[in-house]
C-alpha atoms as a PDB file:
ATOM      1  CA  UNK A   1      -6.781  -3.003   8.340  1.00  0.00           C
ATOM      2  CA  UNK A   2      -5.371  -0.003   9.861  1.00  0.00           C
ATOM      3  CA  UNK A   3      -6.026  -0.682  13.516  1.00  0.00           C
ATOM      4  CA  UNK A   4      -8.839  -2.109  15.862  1.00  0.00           C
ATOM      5  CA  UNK A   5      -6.975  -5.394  15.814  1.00  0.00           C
ATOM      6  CA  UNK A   6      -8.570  -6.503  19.509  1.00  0.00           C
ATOM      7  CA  UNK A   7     -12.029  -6.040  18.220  1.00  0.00           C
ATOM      8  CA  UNK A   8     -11.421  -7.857  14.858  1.00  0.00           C
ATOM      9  CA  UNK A   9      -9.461 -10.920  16.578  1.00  0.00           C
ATOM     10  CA  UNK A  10     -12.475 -11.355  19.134  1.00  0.00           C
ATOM     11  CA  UNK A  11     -15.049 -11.312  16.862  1.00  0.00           C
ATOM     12  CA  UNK A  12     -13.283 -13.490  14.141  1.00  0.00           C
ATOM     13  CA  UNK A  13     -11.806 -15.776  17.009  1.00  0.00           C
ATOM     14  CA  UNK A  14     -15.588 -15.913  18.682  1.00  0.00           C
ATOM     15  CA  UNK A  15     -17.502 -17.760  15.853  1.00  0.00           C
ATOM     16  CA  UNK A  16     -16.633 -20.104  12.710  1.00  0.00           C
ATOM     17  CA  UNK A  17     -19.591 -18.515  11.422  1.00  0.00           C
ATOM     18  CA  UNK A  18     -18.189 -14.747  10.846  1.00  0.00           C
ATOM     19  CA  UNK A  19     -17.105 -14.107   7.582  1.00  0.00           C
ATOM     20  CA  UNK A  20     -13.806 -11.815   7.350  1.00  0.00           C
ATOM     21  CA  UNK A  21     -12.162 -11.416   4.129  1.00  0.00           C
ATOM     22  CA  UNK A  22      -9.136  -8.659   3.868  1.00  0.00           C
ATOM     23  CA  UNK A  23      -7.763  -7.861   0.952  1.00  0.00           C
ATOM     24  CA  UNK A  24      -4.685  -5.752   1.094  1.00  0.00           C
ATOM     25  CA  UNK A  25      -1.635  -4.183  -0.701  1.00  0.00           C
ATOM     26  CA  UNK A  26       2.033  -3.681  -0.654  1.00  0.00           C
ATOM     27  CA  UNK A  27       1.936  -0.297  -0.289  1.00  0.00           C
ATOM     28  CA  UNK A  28      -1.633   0.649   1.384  1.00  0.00           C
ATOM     29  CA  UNK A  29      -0.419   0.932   4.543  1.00  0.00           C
ATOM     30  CA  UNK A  30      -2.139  -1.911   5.583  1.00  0.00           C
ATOM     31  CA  UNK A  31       0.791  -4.934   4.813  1.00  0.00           C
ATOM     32  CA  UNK A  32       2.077  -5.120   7.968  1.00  0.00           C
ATOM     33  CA  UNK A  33      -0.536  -4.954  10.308  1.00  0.00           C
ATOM     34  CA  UNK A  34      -2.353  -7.982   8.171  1.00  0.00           C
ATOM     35  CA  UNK A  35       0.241 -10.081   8.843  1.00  0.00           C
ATOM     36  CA  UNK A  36       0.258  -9.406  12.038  1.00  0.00           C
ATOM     37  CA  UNK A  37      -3.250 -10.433  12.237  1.00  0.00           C
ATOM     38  CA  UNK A  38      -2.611 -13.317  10.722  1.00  0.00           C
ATOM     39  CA  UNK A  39       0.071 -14.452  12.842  1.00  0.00           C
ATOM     40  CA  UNK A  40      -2.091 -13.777  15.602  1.00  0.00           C
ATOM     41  CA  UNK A  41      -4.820 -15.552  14.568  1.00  0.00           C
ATOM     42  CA  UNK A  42      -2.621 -19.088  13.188  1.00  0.00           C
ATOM     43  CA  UNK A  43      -0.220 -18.315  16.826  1.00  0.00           C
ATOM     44  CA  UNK A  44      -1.931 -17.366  19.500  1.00  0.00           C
ATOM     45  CA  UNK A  45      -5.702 -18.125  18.903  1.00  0.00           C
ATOM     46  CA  UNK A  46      -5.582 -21.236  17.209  1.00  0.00           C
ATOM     47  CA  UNK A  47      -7.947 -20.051  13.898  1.00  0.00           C
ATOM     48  CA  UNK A  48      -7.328 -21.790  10.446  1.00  0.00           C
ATOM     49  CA  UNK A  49      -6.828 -18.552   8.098  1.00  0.00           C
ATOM     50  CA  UNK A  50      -6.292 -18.705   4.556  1.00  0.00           C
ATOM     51  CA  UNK A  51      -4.020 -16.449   2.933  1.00  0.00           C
ATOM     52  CA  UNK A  52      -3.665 -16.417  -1.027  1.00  0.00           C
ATOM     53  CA  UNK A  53      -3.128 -13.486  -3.365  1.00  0.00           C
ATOM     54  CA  UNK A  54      -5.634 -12.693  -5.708  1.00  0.00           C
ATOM     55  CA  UNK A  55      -4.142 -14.590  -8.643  1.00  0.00           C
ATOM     56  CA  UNK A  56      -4.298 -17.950  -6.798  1.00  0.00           C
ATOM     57  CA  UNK A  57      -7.662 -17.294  -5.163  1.00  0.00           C
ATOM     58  CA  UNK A  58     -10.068 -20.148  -6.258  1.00  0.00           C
ATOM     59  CA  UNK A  59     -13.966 -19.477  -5.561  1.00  0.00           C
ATOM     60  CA  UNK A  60     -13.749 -22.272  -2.985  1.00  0.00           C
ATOM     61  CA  UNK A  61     -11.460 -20.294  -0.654  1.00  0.00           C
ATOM     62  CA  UNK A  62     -14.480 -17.309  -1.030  1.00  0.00           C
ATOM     63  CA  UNK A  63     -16.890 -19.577  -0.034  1.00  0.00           C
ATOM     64  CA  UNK A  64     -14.982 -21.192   2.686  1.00  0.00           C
ATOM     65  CA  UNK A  65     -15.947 -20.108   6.171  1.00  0.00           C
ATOM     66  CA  UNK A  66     -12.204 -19.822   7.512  1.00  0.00           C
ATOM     67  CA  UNK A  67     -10.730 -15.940   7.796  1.00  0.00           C
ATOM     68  CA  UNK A  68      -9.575 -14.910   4.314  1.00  0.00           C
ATOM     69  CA  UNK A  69      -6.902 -12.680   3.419  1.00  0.00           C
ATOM     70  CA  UNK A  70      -6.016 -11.798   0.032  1.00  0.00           C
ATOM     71  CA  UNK A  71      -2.573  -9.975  -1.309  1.00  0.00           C
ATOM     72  CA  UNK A  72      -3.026  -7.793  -4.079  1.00  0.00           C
ATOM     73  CA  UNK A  73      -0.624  -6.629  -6.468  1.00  0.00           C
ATOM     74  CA  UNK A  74      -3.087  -4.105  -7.681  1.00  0.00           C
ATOM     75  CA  UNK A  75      -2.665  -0.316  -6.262  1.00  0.00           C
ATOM     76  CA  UNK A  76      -4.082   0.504  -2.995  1.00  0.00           C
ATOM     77  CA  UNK A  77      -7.102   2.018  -4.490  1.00  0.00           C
ATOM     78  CA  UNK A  78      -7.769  -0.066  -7.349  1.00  0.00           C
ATOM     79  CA  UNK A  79      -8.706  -3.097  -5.060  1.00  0.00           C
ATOM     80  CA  UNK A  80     -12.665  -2.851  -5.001  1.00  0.00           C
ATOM     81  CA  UNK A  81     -12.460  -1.074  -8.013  1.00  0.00           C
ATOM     82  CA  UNK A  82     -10.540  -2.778 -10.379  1.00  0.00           C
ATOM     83  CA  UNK A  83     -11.527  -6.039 -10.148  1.00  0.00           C
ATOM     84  CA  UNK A  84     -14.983  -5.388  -9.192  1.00  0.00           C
ATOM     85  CA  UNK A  85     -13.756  -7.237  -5.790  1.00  0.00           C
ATOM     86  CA  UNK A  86     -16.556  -6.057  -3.795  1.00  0.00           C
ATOM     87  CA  UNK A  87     -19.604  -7.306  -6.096  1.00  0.00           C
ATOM     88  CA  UNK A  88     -17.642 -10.344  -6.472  1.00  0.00           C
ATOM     89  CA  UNK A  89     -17.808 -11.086  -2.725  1.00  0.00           C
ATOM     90  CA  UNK A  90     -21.444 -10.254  -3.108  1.00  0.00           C
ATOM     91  CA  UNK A  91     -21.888 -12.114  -6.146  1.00  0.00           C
ATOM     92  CA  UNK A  92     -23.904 -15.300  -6.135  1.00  0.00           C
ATOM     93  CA  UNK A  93     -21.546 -18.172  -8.025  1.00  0.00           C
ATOM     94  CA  UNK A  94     -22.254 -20.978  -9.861  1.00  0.00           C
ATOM     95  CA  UNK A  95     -20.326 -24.098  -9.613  1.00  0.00           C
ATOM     96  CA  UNK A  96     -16.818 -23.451 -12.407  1.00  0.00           C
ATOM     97  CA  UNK A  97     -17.245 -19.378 -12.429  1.00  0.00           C
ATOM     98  CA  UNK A  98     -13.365 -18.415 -11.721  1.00  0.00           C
ATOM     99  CA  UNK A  99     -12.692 -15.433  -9.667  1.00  0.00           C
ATOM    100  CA  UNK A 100     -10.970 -13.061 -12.459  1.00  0.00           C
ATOM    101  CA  UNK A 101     -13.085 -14.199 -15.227  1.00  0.00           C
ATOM    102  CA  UNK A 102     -15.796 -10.864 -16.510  1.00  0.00           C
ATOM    103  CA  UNK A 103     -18.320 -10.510 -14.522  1.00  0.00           C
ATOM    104  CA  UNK A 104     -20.807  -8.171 -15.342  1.00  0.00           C
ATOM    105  CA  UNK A 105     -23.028  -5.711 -13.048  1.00  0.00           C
ATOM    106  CA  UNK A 106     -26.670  -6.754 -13.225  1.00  0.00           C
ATOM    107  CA  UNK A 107     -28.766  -4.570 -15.662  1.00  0.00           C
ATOM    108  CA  UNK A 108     -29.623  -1.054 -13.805  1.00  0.00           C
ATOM    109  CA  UNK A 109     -26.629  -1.345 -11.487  1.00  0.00           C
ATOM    110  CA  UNK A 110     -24.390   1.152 -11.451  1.00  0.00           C
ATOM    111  CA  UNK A 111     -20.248   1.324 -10.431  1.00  0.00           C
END
């Protein structure tokens, strides 16, 4: 997140039923200000937040409704990429799947 905080902490703060998930890097540009957001949220506004990086993230905490915020070791760039973070979050799962197992693009789709 490089900026808009106010906007994001409202609309996070305003419903258990948003879904935020922030995944961010050492060196992105983006390390501090998530953390500041986070301390906002868990300080001031009260919200339950998960934070993990993406080696201990367990499918549960994706499918959990609480604000989730993900470190990444991987470069800056490489984190929808990489992984293939984005489809992931998009990704239906089936009960045992584990986040950094394959998982492959449906048939025609391409990345």
């Amino acid at each position: 997140m490089y900026g808009g905080n106010e906007a994001y902490l409202h609309w996070i703060a305003e419903s258990k039923q948003h879904r935020f998930i922030q995944i961010y890097t050492k060196d992105g540009g983006t390390f501090d200000n998530t953390h500041l957001i986070m301390n906002q949220l868990k300080d001031s506004l009260k919200v339950d937040i998960l934070s993990v990086t993406e080696k201990e993230l367990q499918m549960d905490d994706v499918q959990s409704t609480k604000p989730l915020f993900i470190f990444s070791e991987n470069e800056h760039n490489e984190v929808i990429t990489l992984n293939k973070n984005f489809y992931r979050f998009l990704h239906r799962w089936n009960k045992g799947e584990k986040w950094l197992e394959t998982v492959e693009y449906p048939k025609g789709l391409k990345h």
